[in-house]
Protein backbone atom coordinates (compact mmCIF):
# COMPACT_ATOMS: atom_id res chain seq x y z
CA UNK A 1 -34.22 53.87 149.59
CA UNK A 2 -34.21 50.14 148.85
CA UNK A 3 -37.59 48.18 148.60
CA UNK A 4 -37.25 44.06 149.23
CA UNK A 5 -39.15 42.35 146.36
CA UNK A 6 -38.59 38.62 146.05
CA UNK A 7 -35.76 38.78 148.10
CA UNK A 8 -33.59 41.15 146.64
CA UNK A 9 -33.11 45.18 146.99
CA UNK A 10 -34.48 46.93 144.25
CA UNK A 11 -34.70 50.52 143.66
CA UNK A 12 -37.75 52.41 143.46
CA UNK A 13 -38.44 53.94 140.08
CA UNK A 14 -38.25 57.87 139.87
CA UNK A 15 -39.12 58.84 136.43
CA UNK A 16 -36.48 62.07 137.60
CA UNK A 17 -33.74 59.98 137.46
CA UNK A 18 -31.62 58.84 134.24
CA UNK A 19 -33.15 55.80 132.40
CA UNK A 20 -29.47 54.36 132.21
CA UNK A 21 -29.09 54.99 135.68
CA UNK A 22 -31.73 52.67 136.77
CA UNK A 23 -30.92 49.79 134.75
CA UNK A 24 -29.18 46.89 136.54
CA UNK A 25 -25.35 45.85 135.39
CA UNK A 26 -25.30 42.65 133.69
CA UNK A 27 -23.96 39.62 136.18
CA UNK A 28 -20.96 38.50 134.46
CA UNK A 29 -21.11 34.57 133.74
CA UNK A 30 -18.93 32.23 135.31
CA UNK A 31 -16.95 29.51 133.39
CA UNK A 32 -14.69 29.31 130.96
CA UNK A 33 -15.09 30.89 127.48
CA UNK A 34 -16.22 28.14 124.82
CA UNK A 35 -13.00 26.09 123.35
CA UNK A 36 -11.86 27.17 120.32
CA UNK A 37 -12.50 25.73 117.12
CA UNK A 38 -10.69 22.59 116.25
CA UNK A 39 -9.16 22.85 112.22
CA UNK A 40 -9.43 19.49 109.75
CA UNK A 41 -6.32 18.01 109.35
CA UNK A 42 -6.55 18.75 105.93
CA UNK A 43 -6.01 22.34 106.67
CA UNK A 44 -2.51 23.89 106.91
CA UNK A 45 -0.72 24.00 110.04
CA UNK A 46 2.48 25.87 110.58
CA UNK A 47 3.39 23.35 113.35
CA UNK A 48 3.08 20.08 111.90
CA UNK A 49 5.08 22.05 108.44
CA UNK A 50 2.13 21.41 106.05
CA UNK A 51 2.38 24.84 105.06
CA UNK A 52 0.42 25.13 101.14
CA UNK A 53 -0.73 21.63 101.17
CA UNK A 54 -4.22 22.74 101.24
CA UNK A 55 -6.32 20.05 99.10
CA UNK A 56 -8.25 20.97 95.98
CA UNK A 57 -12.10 22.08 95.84
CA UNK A 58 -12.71 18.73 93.96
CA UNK A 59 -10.89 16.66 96.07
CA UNK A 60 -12.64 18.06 99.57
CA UNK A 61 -15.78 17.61 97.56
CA UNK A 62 -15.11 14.02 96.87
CA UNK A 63 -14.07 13.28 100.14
CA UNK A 64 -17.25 14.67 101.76
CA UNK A 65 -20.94 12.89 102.44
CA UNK A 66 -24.14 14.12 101.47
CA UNK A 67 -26.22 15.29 99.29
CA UNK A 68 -24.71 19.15 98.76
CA UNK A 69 -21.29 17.53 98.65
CA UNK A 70 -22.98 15.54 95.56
CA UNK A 71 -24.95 18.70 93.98
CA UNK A 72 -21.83 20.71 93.79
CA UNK A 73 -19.65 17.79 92.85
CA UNK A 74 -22.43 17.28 89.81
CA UNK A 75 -22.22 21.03 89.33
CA UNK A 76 -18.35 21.16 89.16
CA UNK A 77 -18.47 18.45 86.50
CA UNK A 78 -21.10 19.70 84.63
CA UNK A 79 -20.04 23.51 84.27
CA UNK A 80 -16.27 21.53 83.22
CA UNK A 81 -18.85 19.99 80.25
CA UNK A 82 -20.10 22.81 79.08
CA UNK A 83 -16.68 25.10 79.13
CA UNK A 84 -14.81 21.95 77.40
CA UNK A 85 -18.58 22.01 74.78
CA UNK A 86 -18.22 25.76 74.02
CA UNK A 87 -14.55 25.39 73.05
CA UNK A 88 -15.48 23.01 70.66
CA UNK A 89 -17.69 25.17 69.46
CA UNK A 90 -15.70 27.83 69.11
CA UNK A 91 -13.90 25.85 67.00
CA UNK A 92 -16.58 25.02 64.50
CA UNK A 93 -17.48 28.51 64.19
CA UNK A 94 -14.07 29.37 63.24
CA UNK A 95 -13.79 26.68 60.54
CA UNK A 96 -17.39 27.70 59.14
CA UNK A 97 -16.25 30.79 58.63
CA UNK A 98 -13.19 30.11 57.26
CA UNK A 99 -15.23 27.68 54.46
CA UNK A 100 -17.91 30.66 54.61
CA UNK A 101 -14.92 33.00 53.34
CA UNK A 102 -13.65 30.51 50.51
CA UNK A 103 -16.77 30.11 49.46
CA UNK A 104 -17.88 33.84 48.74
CA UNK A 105 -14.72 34.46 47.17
CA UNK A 106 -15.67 30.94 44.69
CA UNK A 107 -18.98 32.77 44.46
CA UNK A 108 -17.48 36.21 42.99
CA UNK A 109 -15.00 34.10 40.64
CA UNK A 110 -18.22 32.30 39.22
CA UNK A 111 -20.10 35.44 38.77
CA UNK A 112 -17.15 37.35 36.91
CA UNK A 113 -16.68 34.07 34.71
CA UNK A 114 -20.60 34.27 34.02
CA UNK A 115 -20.56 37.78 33.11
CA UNK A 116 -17.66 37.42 31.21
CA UNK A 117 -19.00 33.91 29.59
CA UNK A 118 -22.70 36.64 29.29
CA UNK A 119 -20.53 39.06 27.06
CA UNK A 120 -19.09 36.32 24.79
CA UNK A 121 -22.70 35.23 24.13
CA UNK A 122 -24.15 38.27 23.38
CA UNK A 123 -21.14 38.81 20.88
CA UNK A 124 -21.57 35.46 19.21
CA UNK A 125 -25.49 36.44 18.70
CA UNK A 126 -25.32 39.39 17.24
CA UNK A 127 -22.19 38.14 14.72
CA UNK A 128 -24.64 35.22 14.01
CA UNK A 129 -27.41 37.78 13.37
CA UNK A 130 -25.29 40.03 11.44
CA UNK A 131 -24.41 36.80 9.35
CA UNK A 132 -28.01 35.58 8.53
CA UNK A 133 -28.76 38.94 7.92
CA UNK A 134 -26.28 39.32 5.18
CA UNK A 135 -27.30 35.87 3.77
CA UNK A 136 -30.45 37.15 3.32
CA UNK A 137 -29.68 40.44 2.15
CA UNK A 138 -27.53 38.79 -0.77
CA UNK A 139 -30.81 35.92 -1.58
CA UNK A 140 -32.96 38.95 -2.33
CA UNK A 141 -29.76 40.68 -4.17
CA UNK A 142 -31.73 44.53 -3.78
CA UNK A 143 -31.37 46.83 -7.14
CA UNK A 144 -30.37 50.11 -4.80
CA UNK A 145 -27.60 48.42 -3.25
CA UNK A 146 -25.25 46.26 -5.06
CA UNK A 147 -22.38 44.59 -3.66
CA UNK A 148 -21.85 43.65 -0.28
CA UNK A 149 -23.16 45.32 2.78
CA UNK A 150 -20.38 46.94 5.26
CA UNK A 151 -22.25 47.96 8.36
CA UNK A 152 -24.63 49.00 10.51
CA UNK A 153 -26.21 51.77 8.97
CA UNK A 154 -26.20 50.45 5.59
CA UNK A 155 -27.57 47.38 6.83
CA UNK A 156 -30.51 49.43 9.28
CA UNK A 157 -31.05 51.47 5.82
CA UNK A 158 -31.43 48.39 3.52
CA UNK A 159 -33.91 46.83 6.18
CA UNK A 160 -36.15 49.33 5.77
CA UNK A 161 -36.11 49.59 2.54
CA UNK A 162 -37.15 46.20 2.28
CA UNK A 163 -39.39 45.89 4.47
């Protein structure tokens, strides 16, 4: 049974009854559907044979207006700054370390020279110790040991005798 409300024919509710059953179908809208989406003609069309002509990010940026179109435009630029800044960088870094290799090994040839230049100095002083030792051994010309004095331990024995 159909109850007049507002001037149409509604159906009582009975909770008995399916809730999908009671619901209403949608009226279906009259009119046509909304028109499609017209494309830029910067955009490839397979009728007018500009198949692959589509134009770069930088150049659609530079064509557009506004501020976004400026901020990524900016951004673009920028990011091209820094990539074309850490190359060069890059590039420093492998020359210091090149120089930082020549160096060390200039740094190890010093150091051998200066050990080797140590050795030859610590040679020379004791020859020139054992000389002025045997100068003085012949000014005091010692009774127990005449003649000249031929090494070490004849020297280290005449020391302490003199002294």
């Amino acid at each position: 049974m159909k109850i007049k409300k507002d001037g149409h024919l509604v159906e009582p509710f009975d909770p008995d009854v399916d809730a999908k059953s009671q619901k209403t179908p949608k009226k279906k809208q009259m009119g046509s559907k909304q028109p499609s989406r017209k494309r830029p003609s910067s955009e490839s069309d397979p009728k007018d044979g500009n198949e692959g002509n589509l134009p770069t990010a930088m150049e659609t940026l530079r064509k557009g207006k506004g501020k976004m179109t400026t901020m990524l435009s900016n951004i673009i630029e920028h990011h091209g700054r820094k990539n074309q800044r850490l190359a060069s960088l890059e590039e420093d870094l492998a020359h210091a370390k090149l120089e930082g290799e020549k160096l060390k090994a200039t740094i190890e040839a010093l150091e051998k020279e200066k050990s080797e230049m140590n050795a030859k100095v610590a040679l020379m002083e004791r020859k020139d110790l054992y000389d002025l030792l045997e100068a003085k051994m012949e000014d005091f010309h010692i009774a127990n040991h005449p003649g000249t004095i031929g090494g070490f331990e004849n020297l280290n024995l005449t020391i302490t005798k003199m002294g």
